[in-house]
Protein backbone atom coordinates (compact mmCIF):
# COMPACT_ATOMS: atom_id res chain seq x y z
CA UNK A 1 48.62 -21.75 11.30
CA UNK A 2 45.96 -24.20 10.99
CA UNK A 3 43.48 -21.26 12.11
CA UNK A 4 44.53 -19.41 9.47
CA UNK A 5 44.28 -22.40 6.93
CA UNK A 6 40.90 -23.08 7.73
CA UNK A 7 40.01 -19.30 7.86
CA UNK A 8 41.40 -19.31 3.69
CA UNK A 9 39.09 -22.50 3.26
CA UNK A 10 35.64 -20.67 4.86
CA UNK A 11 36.40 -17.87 2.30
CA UNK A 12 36.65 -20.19 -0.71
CA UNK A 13 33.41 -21.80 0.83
CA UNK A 14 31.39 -18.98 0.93
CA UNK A 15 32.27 -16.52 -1.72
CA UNK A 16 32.00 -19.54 -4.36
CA UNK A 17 28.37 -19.73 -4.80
CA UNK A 18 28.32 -15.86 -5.54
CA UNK A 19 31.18 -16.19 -8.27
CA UNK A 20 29.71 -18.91 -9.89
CA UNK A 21 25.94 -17.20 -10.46
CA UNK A 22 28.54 -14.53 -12.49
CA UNK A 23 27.90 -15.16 -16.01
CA UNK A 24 31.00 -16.05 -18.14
CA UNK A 25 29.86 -11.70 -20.14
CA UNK A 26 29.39 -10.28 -17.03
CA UNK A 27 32.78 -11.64 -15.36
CA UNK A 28 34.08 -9.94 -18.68
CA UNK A 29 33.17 -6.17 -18.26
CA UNK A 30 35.77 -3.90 -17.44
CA UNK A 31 33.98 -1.31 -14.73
CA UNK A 32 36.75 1.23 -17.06
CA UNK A 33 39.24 0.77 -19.61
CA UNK A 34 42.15 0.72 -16.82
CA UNK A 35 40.57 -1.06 -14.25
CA UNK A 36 40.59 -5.06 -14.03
CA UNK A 37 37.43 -7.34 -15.13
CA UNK A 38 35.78 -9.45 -12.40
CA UNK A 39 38.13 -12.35 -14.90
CA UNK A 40 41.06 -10.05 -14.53
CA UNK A 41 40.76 -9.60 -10.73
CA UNK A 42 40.40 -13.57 -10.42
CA UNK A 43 43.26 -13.97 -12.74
CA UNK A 44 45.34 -11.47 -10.53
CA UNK A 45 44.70 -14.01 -7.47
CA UNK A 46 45.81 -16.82 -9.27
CA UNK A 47 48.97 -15.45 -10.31
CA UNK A 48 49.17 -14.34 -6.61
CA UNK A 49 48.72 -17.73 -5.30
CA UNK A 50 51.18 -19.29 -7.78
CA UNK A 51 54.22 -16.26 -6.81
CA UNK A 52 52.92 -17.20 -2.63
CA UNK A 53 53.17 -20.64 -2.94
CA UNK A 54 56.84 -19.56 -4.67
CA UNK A 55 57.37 -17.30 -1.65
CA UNK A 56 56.39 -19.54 1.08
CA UNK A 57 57.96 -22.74 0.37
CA UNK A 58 61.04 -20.94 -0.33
CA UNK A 59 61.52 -19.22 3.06
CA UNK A 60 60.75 -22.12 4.54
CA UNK A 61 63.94 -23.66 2.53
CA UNK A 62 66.60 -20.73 4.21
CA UNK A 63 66.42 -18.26 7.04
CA UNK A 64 65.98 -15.54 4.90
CA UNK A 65 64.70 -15.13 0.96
CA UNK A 66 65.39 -12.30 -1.39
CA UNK A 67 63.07 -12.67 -3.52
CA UNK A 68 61.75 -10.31 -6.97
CA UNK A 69 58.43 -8.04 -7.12
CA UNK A 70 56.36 -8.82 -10.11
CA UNK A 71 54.35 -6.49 -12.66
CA UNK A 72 50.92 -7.45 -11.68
CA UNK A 73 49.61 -5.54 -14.46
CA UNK A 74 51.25 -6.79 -17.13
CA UNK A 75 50.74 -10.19 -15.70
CA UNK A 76 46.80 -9.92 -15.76
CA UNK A 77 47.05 -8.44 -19.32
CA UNK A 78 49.61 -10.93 -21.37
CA UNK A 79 47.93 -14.02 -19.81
CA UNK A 80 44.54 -12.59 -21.66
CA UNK A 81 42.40 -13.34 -18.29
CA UNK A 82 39.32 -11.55 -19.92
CA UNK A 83 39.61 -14.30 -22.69
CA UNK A 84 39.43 -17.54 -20.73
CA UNK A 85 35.95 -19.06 -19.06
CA UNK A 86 35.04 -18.07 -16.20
CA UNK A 87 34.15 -21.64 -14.39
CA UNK A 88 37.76 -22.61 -15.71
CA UNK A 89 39.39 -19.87 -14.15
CA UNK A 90 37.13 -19.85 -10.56
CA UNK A 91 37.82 -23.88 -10.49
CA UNK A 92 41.48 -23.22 -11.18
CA UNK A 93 41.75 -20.67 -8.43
CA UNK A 94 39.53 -22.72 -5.91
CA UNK A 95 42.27 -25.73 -6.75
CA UNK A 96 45.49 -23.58 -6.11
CA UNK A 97 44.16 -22.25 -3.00
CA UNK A 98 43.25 -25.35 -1.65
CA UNK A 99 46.82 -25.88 -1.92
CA UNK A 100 47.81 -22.81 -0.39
CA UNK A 101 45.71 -23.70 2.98
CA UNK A 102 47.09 -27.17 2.95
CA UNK A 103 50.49 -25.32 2.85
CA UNK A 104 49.96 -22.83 5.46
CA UNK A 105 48.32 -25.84 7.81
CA UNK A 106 51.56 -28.19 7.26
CA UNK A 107 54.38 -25.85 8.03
CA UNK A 108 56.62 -26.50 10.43
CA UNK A 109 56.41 -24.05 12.84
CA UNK A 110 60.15 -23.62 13.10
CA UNK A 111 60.13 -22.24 9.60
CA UNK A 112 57.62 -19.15 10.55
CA UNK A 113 60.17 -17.12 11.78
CA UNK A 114 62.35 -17.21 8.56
CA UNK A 115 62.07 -13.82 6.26
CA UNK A 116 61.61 -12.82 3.23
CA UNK A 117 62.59 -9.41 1.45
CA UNK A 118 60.45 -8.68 -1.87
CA UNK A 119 61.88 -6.33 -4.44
CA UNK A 120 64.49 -5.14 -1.83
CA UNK A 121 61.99 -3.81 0.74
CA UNK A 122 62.19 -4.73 4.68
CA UNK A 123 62.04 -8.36 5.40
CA UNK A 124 58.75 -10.45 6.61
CA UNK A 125 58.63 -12.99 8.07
CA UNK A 126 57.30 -16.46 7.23
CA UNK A 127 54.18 -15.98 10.24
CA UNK A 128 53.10 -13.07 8.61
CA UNK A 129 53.12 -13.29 4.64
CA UNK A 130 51.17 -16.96 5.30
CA UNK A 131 48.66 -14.03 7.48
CA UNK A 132 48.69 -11.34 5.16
CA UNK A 133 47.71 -13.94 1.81
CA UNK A 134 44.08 -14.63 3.56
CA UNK A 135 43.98 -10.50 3.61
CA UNK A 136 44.90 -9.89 0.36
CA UNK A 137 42.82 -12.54 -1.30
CA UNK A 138 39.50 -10.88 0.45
CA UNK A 139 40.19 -7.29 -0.48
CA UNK A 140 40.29 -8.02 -4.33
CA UNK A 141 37.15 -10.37 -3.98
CA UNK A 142 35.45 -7.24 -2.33
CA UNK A 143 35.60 -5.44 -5.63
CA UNK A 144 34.53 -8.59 -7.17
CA UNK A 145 31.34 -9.10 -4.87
CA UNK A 146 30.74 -5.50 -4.63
């Protein structure tokens, strides 16, 4: 896991320079009324690395986690994303995902075969949620980067 730990670290490394020449009005533009801000989008990742670091140190604690889905809509809109400062929110995600990769590089590799079910669909395991974060994280900073 340490491969993919370090490979969550590069990203952070690299796409940070480019989110911090975005100017607090810019990050604030919705591209249209129902799609997220560049502050919304970031937003959205920090509420997904706070419900990941929820699902992974969880299945680590059993052999298998049932765990909820959550509204990631309402989420990004009741936490006012669009209204907080930009540097704050990039240096807030940059901290929990720091955390994530230390995470993902400590686990104990017995634990990576445990499961998880979200919102009752088929079960995960462990192995590939920690895999799948690092892919999720880059396909919303695409439309952020874009």
């Amino acid at each position: 896991m340490k491969a993919v730990a370090d490979h969550l670290r590069q990203t952070l490394q690299e796409v940070l320079p480019t989110l911090r020449a975005i100017s607090d009005d810019e990050a604030s533009i919705k591209p249209q009324p129902e799609k997220w801000s560049k502050k919304e989008i970031i937003g959205h990742l920090i509420d997904s690395a706070s419900n990941n670091q929820q699902k992974f140190v969880r299945t680590m604690a059993q052999p298998h986690v049932d765990y909820v889905g959550y509204a990631q809509d309402f989420w990004v809109a009741e936490q006012h994303y669009n209204n907080r400062n930009w540097e704050e929110l990039i240096t807030l995600w940059q901290a929990y995902n720091l955390h994530i990769a230390h995470i993902i590089e400590s686990v104990n590799v017995d634990y990576l075969k445990n499961t998880i079910s979200i919102a009752g669909n088929e079960p995960f395991t462990l192995a590939f949620i920690m895999e799948d974060y690092v892919g999720h994280l880059k396909h919303h900073l695409k439309a952020i980067l874009k």
